[in-house]
Structures are given as C-alpha cells and as structure tokens.
PDB file of N, CA and C in Angstrom:
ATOM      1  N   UNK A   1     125.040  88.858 122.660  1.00  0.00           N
ATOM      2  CA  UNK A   1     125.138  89.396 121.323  1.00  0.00           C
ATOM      3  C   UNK A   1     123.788  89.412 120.616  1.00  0.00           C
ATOM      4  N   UNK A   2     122.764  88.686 120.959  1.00  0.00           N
ATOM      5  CA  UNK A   2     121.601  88.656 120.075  1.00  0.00           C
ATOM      6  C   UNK A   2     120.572  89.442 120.890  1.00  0.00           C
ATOM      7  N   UNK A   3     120.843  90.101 121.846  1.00  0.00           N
ATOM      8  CA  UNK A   3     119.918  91.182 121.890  1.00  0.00           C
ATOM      9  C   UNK A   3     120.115  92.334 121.013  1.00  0.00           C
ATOM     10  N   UNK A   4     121.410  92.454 121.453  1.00  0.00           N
ATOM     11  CA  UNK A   4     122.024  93.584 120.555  1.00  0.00           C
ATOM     12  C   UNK A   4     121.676  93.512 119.107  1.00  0.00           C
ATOM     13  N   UNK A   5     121.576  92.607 118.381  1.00  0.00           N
ATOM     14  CA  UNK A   5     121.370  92.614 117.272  1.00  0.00           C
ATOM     15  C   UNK A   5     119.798  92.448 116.763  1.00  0.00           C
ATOM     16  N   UNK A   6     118.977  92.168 117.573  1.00  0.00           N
ATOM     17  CA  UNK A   6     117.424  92.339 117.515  1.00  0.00           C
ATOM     18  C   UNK A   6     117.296  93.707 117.904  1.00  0.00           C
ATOM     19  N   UNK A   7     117.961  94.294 118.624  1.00  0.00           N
ATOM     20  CA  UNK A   7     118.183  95.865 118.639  1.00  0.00           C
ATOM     21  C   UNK A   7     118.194  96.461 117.886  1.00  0.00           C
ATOM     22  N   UNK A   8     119.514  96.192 117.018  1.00  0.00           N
ATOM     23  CA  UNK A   8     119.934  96.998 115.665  1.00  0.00           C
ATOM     24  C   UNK A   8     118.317  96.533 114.519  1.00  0.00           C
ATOM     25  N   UNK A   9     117.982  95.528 114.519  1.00  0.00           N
ATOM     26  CA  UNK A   9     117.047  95.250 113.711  1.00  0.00           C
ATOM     27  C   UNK A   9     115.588  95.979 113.711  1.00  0.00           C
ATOM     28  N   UNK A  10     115.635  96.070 115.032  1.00  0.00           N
ATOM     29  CA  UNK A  10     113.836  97.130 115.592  1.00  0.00           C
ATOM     30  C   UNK A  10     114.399  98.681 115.051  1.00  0.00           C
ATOM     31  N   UNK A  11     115.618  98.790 115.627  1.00  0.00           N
ATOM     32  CA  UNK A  11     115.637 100.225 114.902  1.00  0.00           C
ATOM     33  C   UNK A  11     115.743 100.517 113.793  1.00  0.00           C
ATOM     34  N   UNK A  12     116.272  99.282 112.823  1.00  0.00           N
ATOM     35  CA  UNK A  12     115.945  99.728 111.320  1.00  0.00           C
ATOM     36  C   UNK A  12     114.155  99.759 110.927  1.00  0.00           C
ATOM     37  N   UNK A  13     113.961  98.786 111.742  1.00  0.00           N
ATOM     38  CA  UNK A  13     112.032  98.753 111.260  1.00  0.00           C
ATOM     39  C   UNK A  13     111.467  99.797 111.569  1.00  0.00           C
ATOM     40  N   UNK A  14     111.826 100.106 112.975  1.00  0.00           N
ATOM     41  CA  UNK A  14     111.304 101.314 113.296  1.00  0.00           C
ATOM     42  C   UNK A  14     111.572 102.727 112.446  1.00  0.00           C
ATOM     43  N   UNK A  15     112.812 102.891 112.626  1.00  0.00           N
ATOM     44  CA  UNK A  15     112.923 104.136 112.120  1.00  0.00           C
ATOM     45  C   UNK A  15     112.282 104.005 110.025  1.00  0.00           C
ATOM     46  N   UNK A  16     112.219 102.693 109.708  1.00  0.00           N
ATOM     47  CA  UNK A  16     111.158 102.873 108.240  1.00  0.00           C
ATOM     48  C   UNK A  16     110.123 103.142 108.179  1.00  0.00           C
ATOM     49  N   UNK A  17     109.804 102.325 109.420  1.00  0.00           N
ATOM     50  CA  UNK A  17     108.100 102.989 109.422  1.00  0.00           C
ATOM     51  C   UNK A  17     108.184 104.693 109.578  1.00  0.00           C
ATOM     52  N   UNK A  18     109.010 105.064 110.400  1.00  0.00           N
ATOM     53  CA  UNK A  18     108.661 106.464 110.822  1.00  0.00           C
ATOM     54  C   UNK A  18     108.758 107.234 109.718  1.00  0.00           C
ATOM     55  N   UNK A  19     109.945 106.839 108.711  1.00  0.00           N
ATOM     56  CA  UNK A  19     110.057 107.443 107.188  1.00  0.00           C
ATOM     57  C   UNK A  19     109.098 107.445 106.628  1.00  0.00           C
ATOM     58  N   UNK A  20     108.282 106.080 106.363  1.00  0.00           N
ATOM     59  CA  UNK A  20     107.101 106.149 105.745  1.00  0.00           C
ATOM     60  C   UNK A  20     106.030 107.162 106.375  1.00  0.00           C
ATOM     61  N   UNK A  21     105.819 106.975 107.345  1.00  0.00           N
ATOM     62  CA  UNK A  21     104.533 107.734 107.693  1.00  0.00           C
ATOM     63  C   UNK A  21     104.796 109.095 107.151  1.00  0.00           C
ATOM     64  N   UNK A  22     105.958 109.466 107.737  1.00  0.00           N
ATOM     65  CA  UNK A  22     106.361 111.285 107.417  1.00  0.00           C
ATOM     66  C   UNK A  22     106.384 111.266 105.906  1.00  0.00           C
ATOM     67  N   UNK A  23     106.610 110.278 105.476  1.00  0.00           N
ATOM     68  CA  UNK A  23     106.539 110.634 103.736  1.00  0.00           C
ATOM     69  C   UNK A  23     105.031 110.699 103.307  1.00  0.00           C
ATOM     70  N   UNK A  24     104.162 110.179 103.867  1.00  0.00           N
ATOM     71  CA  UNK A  24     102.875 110.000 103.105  1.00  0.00           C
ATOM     72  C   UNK A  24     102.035 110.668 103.775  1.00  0.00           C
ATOM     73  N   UNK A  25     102.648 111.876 105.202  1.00  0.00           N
ATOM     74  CA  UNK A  25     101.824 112.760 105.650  1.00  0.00           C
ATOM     75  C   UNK A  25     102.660 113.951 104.878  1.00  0.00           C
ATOM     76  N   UNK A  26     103.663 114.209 104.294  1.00  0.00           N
ATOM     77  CA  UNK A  26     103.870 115.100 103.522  1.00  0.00           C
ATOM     78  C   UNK A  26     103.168 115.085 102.576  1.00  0.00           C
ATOM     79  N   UNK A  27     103.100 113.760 101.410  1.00  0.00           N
ATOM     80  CA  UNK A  27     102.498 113.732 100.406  1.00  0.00           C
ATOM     81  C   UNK A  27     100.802 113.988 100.484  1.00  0.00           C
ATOM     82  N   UNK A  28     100.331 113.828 101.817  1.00  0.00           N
ATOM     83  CA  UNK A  28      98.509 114.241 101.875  1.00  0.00           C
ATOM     84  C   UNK A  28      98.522 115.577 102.214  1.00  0.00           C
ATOM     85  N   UNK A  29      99.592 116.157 102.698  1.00  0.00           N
ATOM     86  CA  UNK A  29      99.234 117.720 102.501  1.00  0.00           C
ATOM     87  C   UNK A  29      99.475 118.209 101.077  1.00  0.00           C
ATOM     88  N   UNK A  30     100.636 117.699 100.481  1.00  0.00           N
ATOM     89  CA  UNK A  30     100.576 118.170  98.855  1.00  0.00           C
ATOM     90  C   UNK A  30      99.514 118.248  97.645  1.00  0.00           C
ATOM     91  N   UNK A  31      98.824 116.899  97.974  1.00  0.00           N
ATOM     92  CA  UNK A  31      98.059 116.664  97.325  1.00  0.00           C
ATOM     93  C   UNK A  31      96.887 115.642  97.624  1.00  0.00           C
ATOM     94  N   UNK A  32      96.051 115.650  97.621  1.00  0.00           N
ATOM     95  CA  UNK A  32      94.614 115.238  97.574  1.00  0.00           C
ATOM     96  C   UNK A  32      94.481 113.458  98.023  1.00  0.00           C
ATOM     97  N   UNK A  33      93.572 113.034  99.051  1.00  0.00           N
ATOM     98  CA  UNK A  33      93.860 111.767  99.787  1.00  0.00           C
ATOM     99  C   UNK A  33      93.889 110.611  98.372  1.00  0.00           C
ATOM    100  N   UNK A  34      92.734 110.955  97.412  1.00  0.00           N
ATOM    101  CA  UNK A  34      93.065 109.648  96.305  1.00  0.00           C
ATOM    102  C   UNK A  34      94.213 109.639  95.668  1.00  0.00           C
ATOM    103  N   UNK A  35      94.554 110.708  95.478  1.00  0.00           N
ATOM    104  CA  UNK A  35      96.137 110.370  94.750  1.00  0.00           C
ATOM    105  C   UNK A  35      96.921 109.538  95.367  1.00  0.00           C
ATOM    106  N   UNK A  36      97.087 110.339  96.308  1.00  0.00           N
ATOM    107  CA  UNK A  36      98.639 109.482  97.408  1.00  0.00           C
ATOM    108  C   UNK A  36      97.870 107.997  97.661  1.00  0.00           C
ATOM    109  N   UNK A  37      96.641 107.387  97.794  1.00  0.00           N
ATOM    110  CA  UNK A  37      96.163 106.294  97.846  1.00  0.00           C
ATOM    111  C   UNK A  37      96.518 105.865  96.488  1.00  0.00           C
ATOM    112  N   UNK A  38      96.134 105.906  94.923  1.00  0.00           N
ATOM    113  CA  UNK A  38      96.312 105.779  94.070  1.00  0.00           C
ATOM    114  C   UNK A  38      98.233 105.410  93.793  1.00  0.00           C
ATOM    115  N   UNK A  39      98.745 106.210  94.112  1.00  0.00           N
ATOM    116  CA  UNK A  39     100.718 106.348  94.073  1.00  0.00           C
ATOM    117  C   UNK A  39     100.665 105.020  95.268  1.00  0.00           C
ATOM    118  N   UNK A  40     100.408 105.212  96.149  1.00  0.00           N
ATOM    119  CA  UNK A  40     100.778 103.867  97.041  1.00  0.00           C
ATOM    120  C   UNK A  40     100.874 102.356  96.721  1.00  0.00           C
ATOM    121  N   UNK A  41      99.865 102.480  95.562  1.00  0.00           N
ATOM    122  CA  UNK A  41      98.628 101.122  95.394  1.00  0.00           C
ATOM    123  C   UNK A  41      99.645 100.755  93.919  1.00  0.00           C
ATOM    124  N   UNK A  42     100.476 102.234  93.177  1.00  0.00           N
ATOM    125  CA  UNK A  42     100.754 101.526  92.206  1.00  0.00           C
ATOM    126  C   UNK A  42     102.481 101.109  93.000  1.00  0.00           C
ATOM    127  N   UNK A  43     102.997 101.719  94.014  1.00  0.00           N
ATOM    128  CA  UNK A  43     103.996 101.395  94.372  1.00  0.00           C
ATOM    129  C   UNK A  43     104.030  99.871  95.286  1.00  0.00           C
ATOM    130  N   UNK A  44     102.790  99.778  95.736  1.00  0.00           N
ATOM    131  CA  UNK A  44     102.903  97.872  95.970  1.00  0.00           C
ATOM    132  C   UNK A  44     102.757  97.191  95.139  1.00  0.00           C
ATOM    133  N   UNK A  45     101.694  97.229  94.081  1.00  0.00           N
ATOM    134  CA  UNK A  45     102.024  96.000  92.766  1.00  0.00           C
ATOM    135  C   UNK A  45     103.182  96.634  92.339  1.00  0.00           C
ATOM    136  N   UNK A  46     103.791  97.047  91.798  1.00  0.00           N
ATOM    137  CA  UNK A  46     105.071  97.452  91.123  1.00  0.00           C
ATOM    138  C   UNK A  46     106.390  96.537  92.100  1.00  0.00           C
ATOM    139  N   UNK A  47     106.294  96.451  93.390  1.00  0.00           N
ATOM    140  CA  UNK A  47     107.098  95.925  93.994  1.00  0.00           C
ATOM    141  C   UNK A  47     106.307  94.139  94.131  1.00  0.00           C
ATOM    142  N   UNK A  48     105.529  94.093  94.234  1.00  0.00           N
ATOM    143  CA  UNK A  48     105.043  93.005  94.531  1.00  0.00           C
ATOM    144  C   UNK A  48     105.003  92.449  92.853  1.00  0.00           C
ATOM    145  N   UNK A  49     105.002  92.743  91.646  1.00  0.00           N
ATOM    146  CA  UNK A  49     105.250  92.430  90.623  1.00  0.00           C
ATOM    147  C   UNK A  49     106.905  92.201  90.095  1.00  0.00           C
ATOM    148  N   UNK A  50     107.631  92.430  90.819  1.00  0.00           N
ATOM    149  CA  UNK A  50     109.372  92.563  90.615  1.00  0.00           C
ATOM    150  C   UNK A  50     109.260  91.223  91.993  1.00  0.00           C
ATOM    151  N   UNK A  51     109.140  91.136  92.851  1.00  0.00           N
ATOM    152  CA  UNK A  51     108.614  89.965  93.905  1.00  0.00           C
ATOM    153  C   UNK A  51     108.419  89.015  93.438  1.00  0.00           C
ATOM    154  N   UNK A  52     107.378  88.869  92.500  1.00  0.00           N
ATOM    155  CA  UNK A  52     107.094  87.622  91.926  1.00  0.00           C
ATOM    156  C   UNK A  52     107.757  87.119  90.747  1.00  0.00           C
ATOM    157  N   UNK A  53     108.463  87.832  90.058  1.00  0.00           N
ATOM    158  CA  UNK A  53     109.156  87.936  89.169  1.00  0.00           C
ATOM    159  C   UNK A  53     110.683  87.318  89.534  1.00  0.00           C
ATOM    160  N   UNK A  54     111.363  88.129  90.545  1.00  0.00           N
ATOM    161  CA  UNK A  54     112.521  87.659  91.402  1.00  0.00           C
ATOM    162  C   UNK A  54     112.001  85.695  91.723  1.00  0.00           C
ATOM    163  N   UNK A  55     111.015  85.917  92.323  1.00  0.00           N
ATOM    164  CA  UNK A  55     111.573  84.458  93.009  1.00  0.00           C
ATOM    165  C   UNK A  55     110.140  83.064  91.712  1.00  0.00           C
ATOM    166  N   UNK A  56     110.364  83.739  90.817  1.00  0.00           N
ATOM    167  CA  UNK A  56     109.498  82.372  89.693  1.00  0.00           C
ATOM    168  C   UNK A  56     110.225  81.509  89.515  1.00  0.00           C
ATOM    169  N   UNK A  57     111.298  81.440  89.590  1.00  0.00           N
ATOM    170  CA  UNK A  57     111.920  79.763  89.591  1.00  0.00           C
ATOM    171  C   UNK A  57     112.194  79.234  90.920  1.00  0.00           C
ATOM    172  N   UNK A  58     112.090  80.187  91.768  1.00  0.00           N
ATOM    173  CA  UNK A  58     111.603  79.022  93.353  1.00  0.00           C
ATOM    174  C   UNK A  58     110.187  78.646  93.283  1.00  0.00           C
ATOM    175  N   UNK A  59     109.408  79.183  92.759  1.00  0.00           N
ATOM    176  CA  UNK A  59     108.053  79.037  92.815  1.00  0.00           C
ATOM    177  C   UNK A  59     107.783  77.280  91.496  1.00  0.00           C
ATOM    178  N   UNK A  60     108.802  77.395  90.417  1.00  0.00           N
ATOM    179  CA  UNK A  60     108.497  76.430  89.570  1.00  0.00           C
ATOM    180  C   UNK A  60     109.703  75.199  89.506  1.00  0.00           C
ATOM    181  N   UNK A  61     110.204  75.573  90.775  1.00  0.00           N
ATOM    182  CA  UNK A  61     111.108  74.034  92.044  1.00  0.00           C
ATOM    183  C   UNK A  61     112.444  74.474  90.640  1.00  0.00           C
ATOM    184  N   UNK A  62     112.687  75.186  89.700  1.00  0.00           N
ATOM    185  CA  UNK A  62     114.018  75.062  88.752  1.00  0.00           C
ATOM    186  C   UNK A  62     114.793  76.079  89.486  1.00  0.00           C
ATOM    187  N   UNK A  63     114.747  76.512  90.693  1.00  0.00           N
ATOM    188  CA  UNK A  63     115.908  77.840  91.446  1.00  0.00           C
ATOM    189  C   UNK A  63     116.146  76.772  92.723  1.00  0.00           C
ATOM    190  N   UNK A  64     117.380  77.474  93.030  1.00  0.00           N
ATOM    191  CA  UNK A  64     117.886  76.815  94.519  1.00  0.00           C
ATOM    192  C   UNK A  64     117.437  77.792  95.664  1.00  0.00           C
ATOM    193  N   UNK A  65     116.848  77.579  96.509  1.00  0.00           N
ATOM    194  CA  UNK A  65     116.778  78.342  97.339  1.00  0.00           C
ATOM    195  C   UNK A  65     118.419  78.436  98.453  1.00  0.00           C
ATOM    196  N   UNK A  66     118.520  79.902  99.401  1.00  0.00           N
ATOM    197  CA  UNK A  66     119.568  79.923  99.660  1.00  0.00           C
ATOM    198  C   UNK A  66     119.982  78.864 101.002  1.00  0.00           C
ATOM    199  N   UNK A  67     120.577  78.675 101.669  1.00  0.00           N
ATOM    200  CA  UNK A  67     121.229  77.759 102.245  1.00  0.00           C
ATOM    201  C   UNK A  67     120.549  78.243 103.597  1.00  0.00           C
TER     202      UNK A  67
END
C-alpha cells in the first residue's frame, strides 16, 4: 500500500510543477521577463506572509501543534 500511495503523491507534485512551468511560460510570452519575475516575487511573500501569519502561535509555544 505505501508505494501506491508515494505514487499518488509524485503525481500530484509532478503534475504541479508541470502546471507551474506551463503557467509562467504562458505568462513570458504575454508579457515581458520582469513582470512575470516581479508577479512571482509578489506571489511568494504574499503566501509566505499568510505562512507566517497561520502558524505565529506555534512559533510563540501558545498553539498546539497537530498530533
């Protein structure tokens, strides 16, 4: 059973990455390499700011982490 399911898991990674790439080789033909660098850069702090935000009371020992 746990191949199978490291299976199912590579193909979700995989097939995201492949989304991503095709999304951000669409977006460099649309428009110009700093932009889509610029849109990328604000879409990781934006997630990495909701990240740190989500887990500040594991970070200040007052959250439970999960089991």
């Amino acid at each position: 059973m746990r191949g199978r399911v490291f299976a199912g898991d590579t193909r979700v990674a995989v097939s995201a990455i492949a989304v991503s790439q095709f999304s951000v080789a669409v977006l460099v033909v649309v428009l110009d390499e700093v932009s889509v660098t610029r849109l990328l850069a604000g879409v990781v702090l934006v997630y990495g700011m909701c990240w740190w935000l989500a887990t500040r009371r594991l970070r200040l020992g007052t959250g439970t982490a999960p089991a």
